[in-house]
C-alpha atoms as a PDB file:
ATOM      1  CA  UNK A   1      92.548  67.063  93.702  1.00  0.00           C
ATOM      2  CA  UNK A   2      91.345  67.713  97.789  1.00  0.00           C
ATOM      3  CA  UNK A   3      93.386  64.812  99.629  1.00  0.00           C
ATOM      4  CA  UNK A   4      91.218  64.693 102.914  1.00  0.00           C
ATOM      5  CA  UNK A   5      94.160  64.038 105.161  1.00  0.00           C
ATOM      6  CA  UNK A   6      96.481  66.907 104.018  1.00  0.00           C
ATOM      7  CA  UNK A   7      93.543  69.080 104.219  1.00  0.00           C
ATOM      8  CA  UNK A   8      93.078  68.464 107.828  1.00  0.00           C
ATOM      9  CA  UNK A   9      96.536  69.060 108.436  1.00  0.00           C
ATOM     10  CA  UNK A  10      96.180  72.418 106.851  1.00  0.00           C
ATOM     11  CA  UNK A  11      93.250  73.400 108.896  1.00  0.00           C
ATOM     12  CA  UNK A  12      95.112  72.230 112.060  1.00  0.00           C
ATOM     13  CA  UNK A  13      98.149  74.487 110.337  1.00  0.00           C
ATOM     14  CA  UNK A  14      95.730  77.803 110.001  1.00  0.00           C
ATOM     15  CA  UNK A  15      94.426  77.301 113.559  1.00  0.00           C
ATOM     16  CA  UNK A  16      98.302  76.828 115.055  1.00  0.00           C
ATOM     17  CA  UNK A  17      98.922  79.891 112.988  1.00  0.00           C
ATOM     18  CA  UNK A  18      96.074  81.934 114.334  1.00  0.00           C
ATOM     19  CA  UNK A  19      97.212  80.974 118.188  1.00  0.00           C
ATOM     20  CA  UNK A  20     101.125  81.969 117.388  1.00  0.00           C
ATOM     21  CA  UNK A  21     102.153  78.526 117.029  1.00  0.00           C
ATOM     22  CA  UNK A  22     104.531  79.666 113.746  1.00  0.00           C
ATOM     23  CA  UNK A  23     107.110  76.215 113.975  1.00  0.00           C
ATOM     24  CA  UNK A  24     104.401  73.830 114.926  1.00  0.00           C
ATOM     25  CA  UNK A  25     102.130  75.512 111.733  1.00  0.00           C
ATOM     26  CA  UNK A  26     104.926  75.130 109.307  1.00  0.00           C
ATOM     27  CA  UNK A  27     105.366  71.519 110.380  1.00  0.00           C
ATOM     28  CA  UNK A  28     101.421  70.886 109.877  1.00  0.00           C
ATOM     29  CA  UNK A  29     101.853  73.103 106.341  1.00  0.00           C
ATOM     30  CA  UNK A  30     104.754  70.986 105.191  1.00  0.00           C
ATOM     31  CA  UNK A  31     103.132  67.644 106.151  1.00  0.00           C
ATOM     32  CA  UNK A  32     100.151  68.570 104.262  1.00  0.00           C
ATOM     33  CA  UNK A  33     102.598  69.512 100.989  1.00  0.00           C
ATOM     34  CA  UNK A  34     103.968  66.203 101.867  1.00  0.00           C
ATOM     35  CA  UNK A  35     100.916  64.364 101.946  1.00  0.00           C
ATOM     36  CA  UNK A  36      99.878  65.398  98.677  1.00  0.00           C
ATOM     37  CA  UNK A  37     102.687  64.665  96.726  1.00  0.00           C
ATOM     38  CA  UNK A  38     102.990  61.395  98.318  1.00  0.00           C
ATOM     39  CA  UNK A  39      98.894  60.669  97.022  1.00  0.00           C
ATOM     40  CA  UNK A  40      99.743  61.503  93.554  1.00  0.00           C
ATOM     41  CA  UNK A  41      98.726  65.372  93.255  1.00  0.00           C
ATOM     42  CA  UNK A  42     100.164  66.947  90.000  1.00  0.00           C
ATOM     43  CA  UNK A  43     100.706  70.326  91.403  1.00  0.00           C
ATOM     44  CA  UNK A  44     100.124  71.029  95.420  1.00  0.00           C
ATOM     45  CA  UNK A  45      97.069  73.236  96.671  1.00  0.00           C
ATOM     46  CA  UNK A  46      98.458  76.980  96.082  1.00  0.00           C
ATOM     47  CA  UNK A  47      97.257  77.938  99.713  1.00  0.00           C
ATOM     48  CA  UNK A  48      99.177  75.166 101.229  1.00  0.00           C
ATOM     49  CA  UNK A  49     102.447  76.533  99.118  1.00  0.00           C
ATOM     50  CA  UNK A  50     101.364  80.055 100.309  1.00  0.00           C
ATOM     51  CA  UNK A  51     100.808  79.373 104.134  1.00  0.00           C
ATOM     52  CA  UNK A  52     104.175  77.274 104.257  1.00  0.00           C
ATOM     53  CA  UNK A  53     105.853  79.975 102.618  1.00  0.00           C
ATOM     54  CA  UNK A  54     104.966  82.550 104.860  1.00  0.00           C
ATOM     55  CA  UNK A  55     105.536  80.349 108.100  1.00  0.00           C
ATOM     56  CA  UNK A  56     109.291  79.671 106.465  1.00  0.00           C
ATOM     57  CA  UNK A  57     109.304  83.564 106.583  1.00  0.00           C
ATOM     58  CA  UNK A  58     107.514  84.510 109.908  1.00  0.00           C
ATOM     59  CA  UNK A  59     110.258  82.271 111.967  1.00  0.00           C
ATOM     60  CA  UNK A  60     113.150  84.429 110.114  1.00  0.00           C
ATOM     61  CA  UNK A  61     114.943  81.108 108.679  1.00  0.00           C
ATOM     62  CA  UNK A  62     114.371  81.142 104.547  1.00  0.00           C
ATOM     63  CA  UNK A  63     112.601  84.287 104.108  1.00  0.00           C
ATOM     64  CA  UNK A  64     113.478  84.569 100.354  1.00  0.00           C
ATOM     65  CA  UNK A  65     112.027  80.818 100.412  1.00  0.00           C
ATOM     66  CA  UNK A  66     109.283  81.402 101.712  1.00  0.00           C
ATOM     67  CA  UNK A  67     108.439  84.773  99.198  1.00  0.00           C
ATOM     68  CA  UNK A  68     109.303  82.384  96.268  1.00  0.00           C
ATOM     69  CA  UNK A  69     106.744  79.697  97.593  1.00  0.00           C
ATOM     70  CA  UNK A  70     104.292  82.546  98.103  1.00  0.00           C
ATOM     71  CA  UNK A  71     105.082  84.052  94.368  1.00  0.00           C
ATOM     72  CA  UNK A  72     104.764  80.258  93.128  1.00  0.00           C
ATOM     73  CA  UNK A  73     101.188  79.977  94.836  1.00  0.00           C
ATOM     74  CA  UNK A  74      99.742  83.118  93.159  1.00  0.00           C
ATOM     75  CA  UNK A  75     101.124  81.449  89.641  1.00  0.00           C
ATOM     76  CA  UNK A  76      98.724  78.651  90.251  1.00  0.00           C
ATOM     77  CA  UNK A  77      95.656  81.064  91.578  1.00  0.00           C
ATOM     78  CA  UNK A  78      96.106  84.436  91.141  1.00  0.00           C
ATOM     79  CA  UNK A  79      92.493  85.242  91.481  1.00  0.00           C
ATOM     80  CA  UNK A  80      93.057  84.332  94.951  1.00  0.00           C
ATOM     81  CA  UNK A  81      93.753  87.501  97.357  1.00  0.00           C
ATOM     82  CA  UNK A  82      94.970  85.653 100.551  1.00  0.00           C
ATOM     83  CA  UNK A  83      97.673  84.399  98.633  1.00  0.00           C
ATOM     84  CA  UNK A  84      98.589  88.347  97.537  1.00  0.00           C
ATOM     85  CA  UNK A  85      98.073  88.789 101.385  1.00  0.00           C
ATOM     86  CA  UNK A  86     100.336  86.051 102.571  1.00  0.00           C
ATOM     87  CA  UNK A  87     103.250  87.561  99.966  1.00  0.00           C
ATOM     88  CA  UNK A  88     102.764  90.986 100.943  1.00  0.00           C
ATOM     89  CA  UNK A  89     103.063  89.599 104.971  1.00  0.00           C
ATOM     90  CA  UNK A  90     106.128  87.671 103.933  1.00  0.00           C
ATOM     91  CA  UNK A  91     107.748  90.737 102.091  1.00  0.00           C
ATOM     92  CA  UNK A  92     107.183  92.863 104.744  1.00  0.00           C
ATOM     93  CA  UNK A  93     109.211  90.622 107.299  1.00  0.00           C
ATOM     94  CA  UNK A  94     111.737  91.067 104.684  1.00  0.00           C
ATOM     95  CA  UNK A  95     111.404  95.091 105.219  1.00  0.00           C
ATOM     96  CA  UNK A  96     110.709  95.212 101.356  1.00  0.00           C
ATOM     97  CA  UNK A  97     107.504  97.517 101.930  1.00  0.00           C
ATOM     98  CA  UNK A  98     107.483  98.899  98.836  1.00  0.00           C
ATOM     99  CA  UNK A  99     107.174  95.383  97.320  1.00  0.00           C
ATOM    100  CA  UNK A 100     104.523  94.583 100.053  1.00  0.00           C
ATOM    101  CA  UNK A 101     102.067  97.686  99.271  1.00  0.00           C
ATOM    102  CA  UNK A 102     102.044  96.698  95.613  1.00  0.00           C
ATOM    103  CA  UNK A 103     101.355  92.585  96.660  1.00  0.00           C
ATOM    104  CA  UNK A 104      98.844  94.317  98.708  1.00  0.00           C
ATOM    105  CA  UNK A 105      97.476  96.416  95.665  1.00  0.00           C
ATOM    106  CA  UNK A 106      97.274  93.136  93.641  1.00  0.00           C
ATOM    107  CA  UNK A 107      95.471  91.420  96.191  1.00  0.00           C
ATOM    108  CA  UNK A 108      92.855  94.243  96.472  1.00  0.00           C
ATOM    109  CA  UNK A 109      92.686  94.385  92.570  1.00  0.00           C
ATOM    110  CA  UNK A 110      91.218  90.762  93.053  1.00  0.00           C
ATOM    111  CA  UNK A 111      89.234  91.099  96.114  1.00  0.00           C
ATOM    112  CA  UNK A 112      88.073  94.859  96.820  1.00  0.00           C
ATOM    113  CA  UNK A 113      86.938  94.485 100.529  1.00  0.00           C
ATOM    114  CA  UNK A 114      89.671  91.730 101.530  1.00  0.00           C
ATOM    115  CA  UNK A 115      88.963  92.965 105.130  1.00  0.00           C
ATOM    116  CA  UNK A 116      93.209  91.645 106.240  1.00  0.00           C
ATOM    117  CA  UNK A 117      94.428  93.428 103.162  1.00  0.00           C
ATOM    118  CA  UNK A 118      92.970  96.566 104.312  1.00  0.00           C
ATOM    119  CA  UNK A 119      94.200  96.219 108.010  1.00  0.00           C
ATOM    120  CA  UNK A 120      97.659  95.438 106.897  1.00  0.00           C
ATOM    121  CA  UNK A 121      97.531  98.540 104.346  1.00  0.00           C
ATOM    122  CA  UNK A 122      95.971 100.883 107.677  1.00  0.00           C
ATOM    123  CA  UNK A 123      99.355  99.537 109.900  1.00  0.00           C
ATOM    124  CA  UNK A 124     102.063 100.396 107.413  1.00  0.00           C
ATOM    125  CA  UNK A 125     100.297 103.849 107.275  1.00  0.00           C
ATOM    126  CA  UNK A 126      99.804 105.882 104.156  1.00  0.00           C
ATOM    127  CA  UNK A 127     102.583 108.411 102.831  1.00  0.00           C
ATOM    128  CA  UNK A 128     101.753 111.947 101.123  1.00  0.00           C
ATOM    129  CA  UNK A 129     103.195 112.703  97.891  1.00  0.00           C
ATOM    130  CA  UNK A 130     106.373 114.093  97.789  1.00  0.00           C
ATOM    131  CA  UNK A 131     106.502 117.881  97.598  1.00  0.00           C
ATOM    132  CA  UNK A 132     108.004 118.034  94.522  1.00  0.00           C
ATOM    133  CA  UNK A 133     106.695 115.040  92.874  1.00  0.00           C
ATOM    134  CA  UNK A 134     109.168 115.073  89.505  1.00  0.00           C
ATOM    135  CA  UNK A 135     112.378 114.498  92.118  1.00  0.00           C
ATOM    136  CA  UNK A 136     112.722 111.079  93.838  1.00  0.00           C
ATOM    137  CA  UNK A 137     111.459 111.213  97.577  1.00  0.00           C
ATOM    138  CA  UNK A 138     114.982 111.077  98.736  1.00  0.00           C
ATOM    139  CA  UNK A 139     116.359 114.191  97.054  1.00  0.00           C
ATOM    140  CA  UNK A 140     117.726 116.290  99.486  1.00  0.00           C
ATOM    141  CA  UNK A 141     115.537 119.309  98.320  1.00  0.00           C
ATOM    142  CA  UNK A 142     112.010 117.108  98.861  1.00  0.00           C
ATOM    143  CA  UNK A 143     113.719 116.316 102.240  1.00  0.00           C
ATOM    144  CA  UNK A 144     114.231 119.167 103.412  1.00  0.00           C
ATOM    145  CA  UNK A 145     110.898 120.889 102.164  1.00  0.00           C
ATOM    146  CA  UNK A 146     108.793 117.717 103.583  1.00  0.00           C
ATOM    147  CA  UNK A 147     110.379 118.581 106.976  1.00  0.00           C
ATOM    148  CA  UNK A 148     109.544 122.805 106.654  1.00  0.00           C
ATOM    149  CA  UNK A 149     106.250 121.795 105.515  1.00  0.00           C
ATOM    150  CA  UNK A 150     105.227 119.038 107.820  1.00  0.00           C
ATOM    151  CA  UNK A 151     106.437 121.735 111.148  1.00  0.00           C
ATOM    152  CA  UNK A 152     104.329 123.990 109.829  1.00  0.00           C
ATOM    153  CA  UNK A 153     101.192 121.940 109.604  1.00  0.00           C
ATOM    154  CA  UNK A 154     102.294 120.408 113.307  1.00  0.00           C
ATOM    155  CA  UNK A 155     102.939 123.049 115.360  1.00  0.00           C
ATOM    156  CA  UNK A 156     105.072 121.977 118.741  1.00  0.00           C
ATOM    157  CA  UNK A 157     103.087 122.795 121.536  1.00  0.00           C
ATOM    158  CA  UNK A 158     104.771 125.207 123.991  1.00  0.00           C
ATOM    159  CA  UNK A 159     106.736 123.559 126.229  1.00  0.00           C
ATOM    160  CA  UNK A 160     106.912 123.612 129.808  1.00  0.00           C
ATOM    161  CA  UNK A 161     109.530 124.936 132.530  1.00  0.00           C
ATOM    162  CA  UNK A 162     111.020 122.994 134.793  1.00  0.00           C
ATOM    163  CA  UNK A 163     108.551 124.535 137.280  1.00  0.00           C
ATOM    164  CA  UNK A 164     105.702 123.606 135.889  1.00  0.00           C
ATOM    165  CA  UNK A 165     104.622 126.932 134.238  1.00  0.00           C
ATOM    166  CA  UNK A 166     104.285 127.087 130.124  1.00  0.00           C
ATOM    167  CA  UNK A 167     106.764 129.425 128.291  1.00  0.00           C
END
């Protein structure tokens, strides 16, 4: 059930959002949770769950909140890829990347072109496969082999003296 009043509140909350208003969003996102349960709803709109979740995130206060919110929004609509969006956002403020590429995965599973999924995917960058790809990335042999094999296919340019001459 669309309760016209909390719906305008969650507009107002996207635009607040959108102009880096995060506290005065979260209030409008709250009200609008608040609205509905007030008018009877059964179960609140899952992108009004998902938007408050990642505003309780974004201002650094109840990020593990705010991912639960998110995770409880894609429950109620996981064919919905802004909601995979908001929860990989939310995870990545929590510097759980790992977590965040595969939210991000999800979200792409439902929604191929999701144009913010694929910007947020392009900023955390994409990493090559280890070099030995049976040892954990961290192993202290795929370490040290990334780094021989990464100089090699960057060579440093030659520096330059003091004077202004190259080596």
């Amino acid at each position: 059930m669309l309760v016209q009043a909390a719906e305008s509140r969650f507009q107002r909350g996207l635009t607040a959002l959108g102009d880096g208003r995060s506290l005065e969003a979260l209030a409008l996102f709250e009200a609008a949770l608040e609205l509905e349960r007030q008018l009877g709803a059964r179960t609140p709109q899952a992108r009004y769950l998902s938007y408050y979740g990642l505003c309780l995130a974004h201002d650094g206060s109840q990020p593990r909140e705010g991912a639960e919110l998110c995770r409880q929004a894609i429950a109620l609509e996981f064919f919905n890829a802004d909601l995979f969006w908001n929860y990989g956002r939310v995870l990545l403020l929590s510097a759980r990347r790992k977590e965040a590429f595969a939210a991000f995965v999800k979200g792409l599973s439902v929604q191929k072109n999701h144009q913010e999924i694929l910007r947020e995917l392009g900023r955390m960058g994409w990493r090559k496969r280890p070099v030995l790809p049976f040892l954990p990335r961290a192993n202290p042999i795929n370490v040290a082999l990334g780094r021989v094999f990464r100089a090699a296919s960057h060579p440093v340019p030659a520096r330059k003296r003091a004077s202004g001459t190259a080596a």
